[in-house]
PDB file of N, CA and C in Angstrom:
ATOM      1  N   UNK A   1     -21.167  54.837 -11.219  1.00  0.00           N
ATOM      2  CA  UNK A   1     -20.203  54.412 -12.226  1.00  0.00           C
ATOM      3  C   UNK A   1     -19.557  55.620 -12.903  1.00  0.00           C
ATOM      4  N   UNK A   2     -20.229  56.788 -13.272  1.00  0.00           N
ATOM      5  CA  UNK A   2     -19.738  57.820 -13.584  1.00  0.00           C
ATOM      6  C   UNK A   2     -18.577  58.443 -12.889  1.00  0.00           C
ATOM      7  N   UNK A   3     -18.746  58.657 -11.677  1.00  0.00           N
ATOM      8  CA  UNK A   3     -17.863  59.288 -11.143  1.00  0.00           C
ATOM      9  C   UNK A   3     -16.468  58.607 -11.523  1.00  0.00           C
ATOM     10  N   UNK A   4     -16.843  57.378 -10.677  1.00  0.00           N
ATOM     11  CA  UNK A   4     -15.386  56.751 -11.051  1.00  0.00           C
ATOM     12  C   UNK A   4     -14.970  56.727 -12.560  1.00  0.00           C
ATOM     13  N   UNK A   5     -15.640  56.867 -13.370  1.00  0.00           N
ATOM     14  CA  UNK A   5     -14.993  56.942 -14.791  1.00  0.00           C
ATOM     15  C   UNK A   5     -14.213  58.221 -15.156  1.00  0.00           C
ATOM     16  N   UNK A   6     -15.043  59.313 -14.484  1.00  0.00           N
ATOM     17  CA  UNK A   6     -14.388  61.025 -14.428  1.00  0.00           C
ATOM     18  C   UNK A   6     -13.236  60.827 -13.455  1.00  0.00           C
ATOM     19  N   UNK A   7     -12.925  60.241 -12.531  1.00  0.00           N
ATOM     20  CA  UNK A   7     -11.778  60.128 -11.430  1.00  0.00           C
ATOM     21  C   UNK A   7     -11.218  59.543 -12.739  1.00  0.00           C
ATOM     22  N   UNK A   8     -11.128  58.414 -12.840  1.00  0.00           N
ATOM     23  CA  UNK A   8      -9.805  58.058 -13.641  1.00  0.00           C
ATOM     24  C   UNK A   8      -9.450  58.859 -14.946  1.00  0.00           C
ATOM     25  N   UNK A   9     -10.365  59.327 -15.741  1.00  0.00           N
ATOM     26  CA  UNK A   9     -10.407  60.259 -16.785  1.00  0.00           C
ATOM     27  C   UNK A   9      -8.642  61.393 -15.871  1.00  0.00           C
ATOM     28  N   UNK A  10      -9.856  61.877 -15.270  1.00  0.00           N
ATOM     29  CA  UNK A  10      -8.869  63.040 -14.466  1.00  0.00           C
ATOM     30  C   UNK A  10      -7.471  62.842 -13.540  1.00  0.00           C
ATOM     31  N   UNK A  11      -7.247  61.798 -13.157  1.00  0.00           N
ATOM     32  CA  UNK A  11      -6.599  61.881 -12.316  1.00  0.00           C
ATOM     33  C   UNK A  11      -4.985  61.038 -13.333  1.00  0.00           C
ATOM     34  N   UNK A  12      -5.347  60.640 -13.906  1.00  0.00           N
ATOM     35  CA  UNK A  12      -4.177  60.106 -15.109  1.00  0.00           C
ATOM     36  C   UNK A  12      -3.424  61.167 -15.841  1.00  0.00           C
ATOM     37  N   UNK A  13      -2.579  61.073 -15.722  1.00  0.00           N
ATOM     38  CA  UNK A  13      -1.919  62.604 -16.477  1.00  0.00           C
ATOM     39  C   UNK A  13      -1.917  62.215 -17.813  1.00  0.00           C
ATOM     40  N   UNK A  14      -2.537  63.117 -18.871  1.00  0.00           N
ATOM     41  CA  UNK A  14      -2.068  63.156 -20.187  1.00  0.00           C
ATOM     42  C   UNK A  14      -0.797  63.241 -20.242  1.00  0.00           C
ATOM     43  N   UNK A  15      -0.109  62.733 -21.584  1.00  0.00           N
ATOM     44  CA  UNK A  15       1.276  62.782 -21.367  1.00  0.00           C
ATOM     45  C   UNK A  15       1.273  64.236 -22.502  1.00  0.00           C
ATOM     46  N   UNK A  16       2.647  65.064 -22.148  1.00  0.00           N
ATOM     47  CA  UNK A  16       2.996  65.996 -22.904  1.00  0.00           C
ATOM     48  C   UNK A  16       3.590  65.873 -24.107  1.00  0.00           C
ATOM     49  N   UNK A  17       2.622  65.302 -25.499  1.00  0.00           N
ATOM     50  CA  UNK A  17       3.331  64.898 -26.484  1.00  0.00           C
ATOM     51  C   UNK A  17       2.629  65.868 -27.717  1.00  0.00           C
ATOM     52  N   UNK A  18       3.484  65.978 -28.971  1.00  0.00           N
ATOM     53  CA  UNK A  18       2.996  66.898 -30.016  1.00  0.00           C
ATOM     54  C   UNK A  18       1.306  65.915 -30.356  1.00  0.00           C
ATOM     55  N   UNK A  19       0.392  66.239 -30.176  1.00  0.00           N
ATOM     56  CA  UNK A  19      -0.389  65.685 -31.188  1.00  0.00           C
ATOM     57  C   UNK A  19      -1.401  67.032 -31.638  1.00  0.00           C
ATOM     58  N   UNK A  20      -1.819  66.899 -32.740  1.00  0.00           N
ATOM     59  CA  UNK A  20      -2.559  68.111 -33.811  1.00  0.00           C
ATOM     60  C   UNK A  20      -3.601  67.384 -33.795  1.00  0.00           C
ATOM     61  N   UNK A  21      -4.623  68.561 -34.035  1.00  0.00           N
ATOM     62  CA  UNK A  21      -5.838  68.802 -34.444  1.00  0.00           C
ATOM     63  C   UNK A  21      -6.364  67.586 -35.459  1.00  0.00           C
ATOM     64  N   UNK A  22      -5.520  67.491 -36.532  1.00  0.00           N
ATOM     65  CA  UNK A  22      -5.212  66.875 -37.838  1.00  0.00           C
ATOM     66  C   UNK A  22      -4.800  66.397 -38.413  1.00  0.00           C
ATOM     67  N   UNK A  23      -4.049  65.331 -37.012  1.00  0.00           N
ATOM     68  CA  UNK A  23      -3.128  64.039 -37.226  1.00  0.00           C
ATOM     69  C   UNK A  23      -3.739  63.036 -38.011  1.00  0.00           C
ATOM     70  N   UNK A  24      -2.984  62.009 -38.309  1.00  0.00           N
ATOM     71  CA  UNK A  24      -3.705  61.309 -39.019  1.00  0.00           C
ATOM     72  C   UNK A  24      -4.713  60.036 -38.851  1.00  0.00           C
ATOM     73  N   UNK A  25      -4.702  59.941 -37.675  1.00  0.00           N
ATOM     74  CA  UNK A  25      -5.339  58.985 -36.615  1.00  0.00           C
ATOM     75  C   UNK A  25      -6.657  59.443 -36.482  1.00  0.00           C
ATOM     76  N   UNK A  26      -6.885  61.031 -36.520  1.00  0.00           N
ATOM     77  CA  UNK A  26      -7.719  62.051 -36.369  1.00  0.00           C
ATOM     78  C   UNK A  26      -9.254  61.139 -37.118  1.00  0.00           C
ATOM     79  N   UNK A  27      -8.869  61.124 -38.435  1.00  0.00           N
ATOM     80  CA  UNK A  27      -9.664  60.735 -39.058  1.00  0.00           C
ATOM     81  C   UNK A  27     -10.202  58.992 -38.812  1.00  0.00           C
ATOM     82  N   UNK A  28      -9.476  58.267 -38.192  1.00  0.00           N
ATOM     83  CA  UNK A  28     -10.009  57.054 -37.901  1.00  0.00           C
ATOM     84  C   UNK A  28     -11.006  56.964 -36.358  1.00  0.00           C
ATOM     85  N   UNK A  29     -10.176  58.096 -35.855  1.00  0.00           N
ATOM     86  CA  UNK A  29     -11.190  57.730 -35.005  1.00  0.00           C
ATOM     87  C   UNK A  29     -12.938  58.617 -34.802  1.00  0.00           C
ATOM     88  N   UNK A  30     -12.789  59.243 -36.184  1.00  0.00           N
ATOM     89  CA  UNK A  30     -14.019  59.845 -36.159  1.00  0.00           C
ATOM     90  C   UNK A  30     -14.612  59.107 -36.981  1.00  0.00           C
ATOM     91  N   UNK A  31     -14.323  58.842 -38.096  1.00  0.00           N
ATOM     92  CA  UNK A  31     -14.786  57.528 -38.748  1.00  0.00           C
ATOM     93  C   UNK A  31     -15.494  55.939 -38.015  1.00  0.00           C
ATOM     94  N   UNK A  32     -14.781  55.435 -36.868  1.00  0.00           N
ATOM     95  CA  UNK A  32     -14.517  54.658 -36.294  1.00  0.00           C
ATOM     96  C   UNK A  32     -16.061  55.341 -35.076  1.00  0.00           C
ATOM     97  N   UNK A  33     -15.710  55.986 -34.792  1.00  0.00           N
ATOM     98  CA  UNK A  33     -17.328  56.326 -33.738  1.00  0.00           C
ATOM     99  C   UNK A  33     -18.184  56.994 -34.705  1.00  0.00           C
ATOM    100  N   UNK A  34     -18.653  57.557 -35.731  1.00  0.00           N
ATOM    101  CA  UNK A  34     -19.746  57.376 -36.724  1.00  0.00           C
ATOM    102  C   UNK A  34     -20.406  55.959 -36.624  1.00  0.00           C
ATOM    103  N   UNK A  35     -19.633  55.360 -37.381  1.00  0.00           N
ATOM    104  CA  UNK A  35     -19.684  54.003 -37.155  1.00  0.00           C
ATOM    105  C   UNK A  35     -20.331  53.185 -36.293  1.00  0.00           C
ATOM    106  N   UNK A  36     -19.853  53.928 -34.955  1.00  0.00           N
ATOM    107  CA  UNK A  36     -19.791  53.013 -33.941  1.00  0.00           C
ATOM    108  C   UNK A  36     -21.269  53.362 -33.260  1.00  0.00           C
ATOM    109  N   UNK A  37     -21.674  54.951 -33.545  1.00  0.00           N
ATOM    110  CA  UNK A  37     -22.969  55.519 -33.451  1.00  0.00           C
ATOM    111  C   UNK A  37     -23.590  55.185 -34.473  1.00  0.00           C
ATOM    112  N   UNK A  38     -23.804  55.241 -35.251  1.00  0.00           N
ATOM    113  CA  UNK A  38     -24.982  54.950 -36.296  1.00  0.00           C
ATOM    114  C   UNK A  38     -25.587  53.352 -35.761  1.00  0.00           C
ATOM    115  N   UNK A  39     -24.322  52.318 -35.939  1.00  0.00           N
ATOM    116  CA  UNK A  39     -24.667  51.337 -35.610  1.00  0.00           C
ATOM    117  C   UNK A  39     -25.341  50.792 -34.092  1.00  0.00           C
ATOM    118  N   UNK A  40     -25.076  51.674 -33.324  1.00  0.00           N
ATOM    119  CA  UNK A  40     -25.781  51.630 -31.720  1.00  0.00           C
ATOM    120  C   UNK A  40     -27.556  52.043 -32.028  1.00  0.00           C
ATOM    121  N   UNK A  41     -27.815  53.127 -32.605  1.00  0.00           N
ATOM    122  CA  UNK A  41     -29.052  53.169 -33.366  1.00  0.00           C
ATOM    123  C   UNK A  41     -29.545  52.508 -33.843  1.00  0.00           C
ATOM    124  N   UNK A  42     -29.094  51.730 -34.746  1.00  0.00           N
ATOM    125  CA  UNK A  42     -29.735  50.428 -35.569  1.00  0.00           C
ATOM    126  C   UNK A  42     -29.673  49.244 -35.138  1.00  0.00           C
ATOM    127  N   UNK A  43     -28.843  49.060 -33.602  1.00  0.00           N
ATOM    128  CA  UNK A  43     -29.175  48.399 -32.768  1.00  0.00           C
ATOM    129  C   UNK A  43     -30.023  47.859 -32.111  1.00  0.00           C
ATOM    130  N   UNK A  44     -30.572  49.566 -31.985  1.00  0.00           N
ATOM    131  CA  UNK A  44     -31.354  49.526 -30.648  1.00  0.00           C
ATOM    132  C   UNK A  44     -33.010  49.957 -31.099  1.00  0.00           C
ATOM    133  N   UNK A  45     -32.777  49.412 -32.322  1.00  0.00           N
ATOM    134  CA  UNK A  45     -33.950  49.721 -33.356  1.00  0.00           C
ATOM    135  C   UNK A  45     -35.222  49.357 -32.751  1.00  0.00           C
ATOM    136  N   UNK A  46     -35.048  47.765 -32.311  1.00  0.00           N
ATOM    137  CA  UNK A  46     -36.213  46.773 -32.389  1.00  0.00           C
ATOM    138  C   UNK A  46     -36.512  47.342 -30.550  1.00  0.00           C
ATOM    139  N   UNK A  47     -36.022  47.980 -29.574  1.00  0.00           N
ATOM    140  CA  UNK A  47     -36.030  47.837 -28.542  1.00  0.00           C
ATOM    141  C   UNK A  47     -36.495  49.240 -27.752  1.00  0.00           C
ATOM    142  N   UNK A  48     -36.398  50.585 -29.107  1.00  0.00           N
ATOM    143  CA  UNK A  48     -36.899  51.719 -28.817  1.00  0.00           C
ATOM    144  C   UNK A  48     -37.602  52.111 -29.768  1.00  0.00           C
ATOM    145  N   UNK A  49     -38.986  53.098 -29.323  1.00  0.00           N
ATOM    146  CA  UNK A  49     -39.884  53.373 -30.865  1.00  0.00           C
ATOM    147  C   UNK A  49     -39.446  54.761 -31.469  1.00  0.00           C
ATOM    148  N   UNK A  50     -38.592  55.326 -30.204  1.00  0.00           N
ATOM    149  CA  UNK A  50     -38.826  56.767 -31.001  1.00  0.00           C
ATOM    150  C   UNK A  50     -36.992  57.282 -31.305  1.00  0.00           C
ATOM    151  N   UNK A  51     -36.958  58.001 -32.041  1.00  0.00           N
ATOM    152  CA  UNK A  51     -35.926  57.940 -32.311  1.00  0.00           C
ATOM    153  C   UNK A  51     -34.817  58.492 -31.771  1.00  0.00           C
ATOM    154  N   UNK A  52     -35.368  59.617 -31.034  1.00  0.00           N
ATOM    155  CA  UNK A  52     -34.363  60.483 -29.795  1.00  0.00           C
ATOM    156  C   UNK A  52     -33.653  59.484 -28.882  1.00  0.00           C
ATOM    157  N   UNK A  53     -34.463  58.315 -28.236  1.00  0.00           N
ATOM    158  CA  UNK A  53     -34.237  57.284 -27.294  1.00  0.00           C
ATOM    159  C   UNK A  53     -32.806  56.746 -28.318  1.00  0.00           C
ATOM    160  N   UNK A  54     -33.042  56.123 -29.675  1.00  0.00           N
ATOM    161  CA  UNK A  54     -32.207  55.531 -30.713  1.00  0.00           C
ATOM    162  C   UNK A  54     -31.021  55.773 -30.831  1.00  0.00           C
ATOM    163  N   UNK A  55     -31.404  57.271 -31.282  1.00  0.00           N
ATOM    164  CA  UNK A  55     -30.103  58.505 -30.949  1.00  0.00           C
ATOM    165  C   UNK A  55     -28.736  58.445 -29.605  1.00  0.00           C
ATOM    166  N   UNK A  56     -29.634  58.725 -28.790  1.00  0.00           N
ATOM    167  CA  UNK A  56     -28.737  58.819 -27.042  1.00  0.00           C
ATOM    168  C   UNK A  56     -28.295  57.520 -26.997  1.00  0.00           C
ATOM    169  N   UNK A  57     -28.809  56.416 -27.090  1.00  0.00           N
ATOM    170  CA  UNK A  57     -28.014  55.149 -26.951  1.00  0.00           C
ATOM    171  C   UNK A  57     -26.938  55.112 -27.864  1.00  0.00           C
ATOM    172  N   UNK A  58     -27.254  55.703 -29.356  1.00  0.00           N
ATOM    173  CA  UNK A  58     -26.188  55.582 -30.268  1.00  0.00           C
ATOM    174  C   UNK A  58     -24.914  56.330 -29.942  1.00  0.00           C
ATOM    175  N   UNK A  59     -25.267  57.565 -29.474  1.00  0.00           N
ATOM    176  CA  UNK A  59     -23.819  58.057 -28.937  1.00  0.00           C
ATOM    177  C   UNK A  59     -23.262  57.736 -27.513  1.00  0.00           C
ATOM    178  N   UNK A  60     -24.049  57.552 -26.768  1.00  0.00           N
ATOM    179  CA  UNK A  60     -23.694  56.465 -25.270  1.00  0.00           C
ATOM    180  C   UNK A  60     -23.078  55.759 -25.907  1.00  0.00           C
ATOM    181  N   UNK A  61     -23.262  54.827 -26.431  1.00  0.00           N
ATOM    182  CA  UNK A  61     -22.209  53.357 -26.633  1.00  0.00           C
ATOM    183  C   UNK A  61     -21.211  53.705 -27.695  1.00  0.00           C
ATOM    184  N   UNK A  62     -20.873  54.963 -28.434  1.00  0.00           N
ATOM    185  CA  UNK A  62     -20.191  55.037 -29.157  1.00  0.00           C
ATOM    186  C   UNK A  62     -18.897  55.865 -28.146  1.00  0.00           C
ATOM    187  N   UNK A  63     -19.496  56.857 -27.418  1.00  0.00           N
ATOM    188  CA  UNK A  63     -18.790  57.630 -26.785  1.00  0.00           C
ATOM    189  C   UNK A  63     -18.150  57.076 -25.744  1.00  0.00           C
ATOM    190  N   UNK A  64     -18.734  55.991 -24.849  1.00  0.00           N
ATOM    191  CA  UNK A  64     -18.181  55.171 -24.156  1.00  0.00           C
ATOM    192  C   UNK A  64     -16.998  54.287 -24.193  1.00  0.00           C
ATOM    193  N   UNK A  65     -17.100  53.927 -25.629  1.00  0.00           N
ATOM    194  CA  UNK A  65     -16.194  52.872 -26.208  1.00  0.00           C
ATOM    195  C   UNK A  65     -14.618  54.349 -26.520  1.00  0.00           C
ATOM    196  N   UNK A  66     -15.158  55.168 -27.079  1.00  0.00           N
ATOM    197  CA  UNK A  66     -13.935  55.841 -27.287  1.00  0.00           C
ATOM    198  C   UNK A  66     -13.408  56.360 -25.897  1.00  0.00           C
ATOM    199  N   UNK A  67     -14.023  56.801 -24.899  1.00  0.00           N
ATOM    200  CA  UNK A  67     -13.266  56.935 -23.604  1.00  0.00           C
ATOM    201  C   UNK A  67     -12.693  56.005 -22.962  1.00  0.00           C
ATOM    202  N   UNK A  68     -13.266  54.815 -23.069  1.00  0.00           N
ATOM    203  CA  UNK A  68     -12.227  53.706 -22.358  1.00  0.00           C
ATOM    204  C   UNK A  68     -11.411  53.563 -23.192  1.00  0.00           C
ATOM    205  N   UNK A  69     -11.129  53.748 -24.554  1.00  0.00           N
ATOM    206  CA  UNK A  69      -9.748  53.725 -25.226  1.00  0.00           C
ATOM    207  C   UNK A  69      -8.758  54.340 -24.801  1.00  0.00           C
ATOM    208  N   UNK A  70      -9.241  55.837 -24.675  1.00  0.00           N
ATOM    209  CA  UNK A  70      -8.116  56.528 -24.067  1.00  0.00           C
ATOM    210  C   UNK A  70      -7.717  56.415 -22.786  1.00  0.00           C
ATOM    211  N   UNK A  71      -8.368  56.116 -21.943  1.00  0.00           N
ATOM    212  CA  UNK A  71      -8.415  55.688 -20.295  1.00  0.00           C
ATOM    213  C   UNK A  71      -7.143  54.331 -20.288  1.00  0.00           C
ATOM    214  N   UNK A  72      -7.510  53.524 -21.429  1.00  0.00           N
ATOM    215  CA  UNK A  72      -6.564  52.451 -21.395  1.00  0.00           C
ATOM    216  C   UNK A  72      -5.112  52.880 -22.407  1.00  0.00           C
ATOM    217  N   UNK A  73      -5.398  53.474 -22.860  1.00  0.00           N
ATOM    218  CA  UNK A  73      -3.938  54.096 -23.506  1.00  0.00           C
ATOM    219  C   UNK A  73      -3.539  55.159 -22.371  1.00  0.00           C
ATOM    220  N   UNK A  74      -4.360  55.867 -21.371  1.00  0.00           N
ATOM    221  CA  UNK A  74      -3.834  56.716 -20.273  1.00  0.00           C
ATOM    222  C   UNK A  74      -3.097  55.682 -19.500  1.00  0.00           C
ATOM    223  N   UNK A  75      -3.205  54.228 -19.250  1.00  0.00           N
ATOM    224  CA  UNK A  75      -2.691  53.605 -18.490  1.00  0.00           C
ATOM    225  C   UNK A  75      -1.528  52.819 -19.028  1.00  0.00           C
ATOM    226  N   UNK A  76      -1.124  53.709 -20.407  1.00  0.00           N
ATOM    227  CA  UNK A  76      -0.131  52.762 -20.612  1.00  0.00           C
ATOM    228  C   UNK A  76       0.136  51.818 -22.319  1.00  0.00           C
ATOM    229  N   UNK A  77      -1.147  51.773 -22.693  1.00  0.00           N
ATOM    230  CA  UNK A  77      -1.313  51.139 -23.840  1.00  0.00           C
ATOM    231  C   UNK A  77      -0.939  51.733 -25.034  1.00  0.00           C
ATOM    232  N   UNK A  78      -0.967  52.732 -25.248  1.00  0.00           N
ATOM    233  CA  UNK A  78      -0.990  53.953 -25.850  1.00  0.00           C
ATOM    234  C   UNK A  78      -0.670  55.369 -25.405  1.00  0.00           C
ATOM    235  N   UNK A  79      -0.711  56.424 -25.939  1.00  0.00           N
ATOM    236  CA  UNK A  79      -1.139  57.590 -26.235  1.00  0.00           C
ATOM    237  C   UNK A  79      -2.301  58.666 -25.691  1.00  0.00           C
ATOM    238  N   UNK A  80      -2.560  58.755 -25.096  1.00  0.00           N
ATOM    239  CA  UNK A  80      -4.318  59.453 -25.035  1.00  0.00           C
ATOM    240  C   UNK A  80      -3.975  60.706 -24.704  1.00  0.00           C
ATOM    241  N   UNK A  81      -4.921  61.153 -25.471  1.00  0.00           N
ATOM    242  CA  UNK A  81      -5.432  62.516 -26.508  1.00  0.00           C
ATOM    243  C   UNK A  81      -6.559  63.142 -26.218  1.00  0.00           C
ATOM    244  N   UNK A  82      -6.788  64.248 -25.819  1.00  0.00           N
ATOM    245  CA  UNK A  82      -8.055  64.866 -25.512  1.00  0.00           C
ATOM    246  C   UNK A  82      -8.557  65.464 -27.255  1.00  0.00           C
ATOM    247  N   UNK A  83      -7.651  65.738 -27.790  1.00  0.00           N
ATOM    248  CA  UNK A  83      -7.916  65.951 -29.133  1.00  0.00           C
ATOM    249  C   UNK A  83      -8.707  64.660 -30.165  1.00  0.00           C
ATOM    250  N   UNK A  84      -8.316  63.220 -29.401  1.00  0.00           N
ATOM    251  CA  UNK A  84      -8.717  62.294 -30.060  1.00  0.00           C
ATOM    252  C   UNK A  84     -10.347  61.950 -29.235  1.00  0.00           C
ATOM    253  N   UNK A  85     -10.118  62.174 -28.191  1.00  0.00           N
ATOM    254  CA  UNK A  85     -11.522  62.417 -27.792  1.00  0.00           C
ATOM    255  C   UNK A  85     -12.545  63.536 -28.626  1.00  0.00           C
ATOM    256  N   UNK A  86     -12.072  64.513 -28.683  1.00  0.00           N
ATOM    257  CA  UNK A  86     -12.782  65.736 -29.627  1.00  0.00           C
ATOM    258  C   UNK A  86     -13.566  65.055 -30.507  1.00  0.00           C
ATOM    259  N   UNK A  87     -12.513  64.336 -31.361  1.00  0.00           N
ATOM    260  CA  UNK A  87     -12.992  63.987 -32.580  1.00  0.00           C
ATOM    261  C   UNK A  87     -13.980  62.299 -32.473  1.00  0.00           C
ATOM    262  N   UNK A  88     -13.862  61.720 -31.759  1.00  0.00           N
ATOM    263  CA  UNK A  88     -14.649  60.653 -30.866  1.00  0.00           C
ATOM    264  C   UNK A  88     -16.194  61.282 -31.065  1.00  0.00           C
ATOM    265  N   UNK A  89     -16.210  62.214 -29.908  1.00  0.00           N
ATOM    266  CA  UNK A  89     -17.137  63.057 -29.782  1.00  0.00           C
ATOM    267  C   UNK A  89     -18.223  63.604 -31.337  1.00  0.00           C
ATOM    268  N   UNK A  90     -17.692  64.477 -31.906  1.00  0.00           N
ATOM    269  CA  UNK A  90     -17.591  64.424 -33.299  1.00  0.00           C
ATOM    270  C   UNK A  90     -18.456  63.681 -34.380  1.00  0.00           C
ATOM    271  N   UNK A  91     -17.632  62.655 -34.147  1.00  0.00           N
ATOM    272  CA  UNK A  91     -18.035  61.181 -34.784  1.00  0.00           C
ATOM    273  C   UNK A  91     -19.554  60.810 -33.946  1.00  0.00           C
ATOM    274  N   UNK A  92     -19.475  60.498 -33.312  1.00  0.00           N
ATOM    275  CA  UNK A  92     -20.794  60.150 -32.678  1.00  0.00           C
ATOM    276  C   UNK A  92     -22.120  61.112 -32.728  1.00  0.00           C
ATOM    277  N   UNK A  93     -21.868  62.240 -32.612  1.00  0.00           N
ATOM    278  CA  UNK A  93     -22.854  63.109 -33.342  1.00  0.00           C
ATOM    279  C   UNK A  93     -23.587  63.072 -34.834  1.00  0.00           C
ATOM    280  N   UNK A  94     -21.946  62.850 -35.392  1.00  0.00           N
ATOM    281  CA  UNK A  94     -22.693  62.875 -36.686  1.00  0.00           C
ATOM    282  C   UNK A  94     -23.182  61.488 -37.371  1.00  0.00           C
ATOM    283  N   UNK A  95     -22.339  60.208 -36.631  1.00  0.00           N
ATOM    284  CA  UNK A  95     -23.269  59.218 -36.749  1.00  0.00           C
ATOM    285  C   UNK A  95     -24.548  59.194 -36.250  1.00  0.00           C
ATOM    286  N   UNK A  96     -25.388  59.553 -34.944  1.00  0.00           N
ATOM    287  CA  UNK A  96     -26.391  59.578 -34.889  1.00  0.00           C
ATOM    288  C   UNK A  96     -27.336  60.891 -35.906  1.00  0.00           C
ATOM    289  N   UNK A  97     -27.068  61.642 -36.502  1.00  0.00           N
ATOM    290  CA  UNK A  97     -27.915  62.333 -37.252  1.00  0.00           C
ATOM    291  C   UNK A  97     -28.259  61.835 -38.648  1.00  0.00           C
ATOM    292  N   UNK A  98     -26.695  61.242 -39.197  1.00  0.00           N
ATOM    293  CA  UNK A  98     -26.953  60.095 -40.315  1.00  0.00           C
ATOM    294  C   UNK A  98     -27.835  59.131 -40.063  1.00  0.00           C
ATOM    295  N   UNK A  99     -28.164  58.696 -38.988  1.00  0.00           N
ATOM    296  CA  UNK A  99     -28.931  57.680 -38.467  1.00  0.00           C
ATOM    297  C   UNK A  99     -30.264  57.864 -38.264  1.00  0.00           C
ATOM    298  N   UNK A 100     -30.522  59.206 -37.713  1.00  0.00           N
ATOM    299  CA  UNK A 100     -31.935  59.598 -38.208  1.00  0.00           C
ATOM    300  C   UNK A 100     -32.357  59.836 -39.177  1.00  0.00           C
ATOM    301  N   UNK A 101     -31.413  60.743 -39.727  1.00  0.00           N
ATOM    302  CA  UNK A 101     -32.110  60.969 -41.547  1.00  0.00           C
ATOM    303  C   UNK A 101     -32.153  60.073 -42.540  1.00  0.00           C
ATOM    304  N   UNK A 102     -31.609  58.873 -42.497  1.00  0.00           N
ATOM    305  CA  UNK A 102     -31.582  57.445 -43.445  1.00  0.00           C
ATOM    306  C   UNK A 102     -32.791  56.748 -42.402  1.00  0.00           C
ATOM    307  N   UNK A 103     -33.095  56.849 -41.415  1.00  0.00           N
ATOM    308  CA  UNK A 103     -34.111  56.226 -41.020  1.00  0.00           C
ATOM    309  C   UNK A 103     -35.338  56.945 -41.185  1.00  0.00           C
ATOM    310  N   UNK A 104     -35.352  57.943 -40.951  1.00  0.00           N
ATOM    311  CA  UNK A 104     -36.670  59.034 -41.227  1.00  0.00           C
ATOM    312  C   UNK A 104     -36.984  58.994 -42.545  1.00  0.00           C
ATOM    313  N   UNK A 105     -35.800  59.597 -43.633  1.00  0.00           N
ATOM    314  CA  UNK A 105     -36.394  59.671 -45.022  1.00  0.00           C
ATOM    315  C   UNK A 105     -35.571  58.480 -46.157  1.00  0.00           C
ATOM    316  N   UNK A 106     -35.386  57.260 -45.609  1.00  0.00           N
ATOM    317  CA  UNK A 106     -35.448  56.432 -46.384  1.00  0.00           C
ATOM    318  C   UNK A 106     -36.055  54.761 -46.047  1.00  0.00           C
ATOM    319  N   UNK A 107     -35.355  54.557 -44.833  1.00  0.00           N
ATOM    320  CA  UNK A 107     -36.044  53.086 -44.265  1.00  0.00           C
ATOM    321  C   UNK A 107     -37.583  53.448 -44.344  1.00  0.00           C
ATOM    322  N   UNK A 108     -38.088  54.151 -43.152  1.00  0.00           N
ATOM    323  CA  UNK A 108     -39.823  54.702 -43.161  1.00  0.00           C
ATOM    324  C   UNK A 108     -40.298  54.414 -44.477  1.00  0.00           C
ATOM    325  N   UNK A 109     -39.778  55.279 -45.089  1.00  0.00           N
ATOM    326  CA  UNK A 109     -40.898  55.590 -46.249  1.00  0.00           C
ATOM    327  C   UNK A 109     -40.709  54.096 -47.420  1.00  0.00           C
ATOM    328  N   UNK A 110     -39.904  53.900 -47.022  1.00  0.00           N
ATOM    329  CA  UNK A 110     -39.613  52.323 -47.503  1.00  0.00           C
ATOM    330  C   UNK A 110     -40.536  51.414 -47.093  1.00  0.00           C
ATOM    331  N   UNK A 111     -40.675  51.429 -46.033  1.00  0.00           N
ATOM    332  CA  UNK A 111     -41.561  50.161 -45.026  1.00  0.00           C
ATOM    333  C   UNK A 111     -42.691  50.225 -45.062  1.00  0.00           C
ATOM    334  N   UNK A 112     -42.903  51.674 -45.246  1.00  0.00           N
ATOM    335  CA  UNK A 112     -44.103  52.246 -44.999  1.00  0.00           C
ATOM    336  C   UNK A 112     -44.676  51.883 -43.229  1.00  0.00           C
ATOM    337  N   UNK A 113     -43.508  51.860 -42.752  1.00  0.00           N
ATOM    338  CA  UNK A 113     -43.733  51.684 -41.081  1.00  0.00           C
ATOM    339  C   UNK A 113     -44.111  53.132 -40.623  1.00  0.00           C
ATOM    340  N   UNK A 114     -44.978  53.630 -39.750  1.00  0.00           N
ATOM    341  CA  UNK A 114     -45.345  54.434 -39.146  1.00  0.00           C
ATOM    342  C   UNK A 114     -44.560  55.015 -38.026  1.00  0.00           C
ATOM    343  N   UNK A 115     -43.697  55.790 -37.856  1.00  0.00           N
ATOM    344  CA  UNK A 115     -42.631  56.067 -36.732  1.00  0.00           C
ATOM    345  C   UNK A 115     -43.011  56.767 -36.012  1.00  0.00           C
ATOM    346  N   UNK A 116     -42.668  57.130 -35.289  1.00  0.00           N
ATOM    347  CA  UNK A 116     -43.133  58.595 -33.996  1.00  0.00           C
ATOM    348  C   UNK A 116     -42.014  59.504 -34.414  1.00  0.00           C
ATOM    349  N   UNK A 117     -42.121  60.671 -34.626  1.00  0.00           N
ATOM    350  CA  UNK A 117     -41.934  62.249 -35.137  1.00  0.00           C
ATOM    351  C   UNK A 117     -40.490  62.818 -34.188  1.00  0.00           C
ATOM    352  N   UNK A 118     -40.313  61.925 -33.179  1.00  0.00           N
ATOM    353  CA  UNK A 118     -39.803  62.689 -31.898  1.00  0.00           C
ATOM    354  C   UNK A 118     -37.758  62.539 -32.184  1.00  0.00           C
TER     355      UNK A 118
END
């Protein structure tokens, strides 16, 4: 499945249009995969014990969702942006670290549930 996702990634021409670093879209879509990561974590709460596992799913399904955006705006729908990927990217990082540290030092010690360290 990968491959073919990198073929179409690649083989679609970006179009040659002004977009910045620091457009204003910039910010929704890092917002928008935070989001979209944190919540893949707290998903996948009841179904993984440790939190690294929590993590990688959270940015898998966050990062996923923002590449087929652009894949489908490469085909036409839109716009697509390797810059808006950047910030995709971005976003999903720092939603999963928010996601550990509100789970590590506030849910836990809340529950008083016993977690694994990892």
């Amino acid at each position: 499945m990968r491959p073919l996702v990198l073929s179409l990634v690649l083989t679609v021409p970006f179009t040659a249009r002004a977009d910045t670093w620091w457009g204003v879209d910039k910010a929704l879509h890092f917002s928008v995969s935070v989001g979209l990561s944190a919540g893949g974590y707290a998903a996948s709460s009841p179904f993984f014990e440790a939190r690294s596992e929590r993590a990688l799913l959270g940015i898998a399904a966050a990062w996923t969702i923002g590449v087929a955006k652009e894949v489908v705006d490469a085909f036409g729908a839109g716009d697509p942006s390797l810059e808006d990927l950047a910030w995709d990217f971005g976003g999903c990082l720092v939603g999963a670290v928010l996601a550990v540290m509100i789970d590590r030092w506030i849910v836990t010690p809340l529950l008083g549930a016993a977690q694994p360290s990892s």
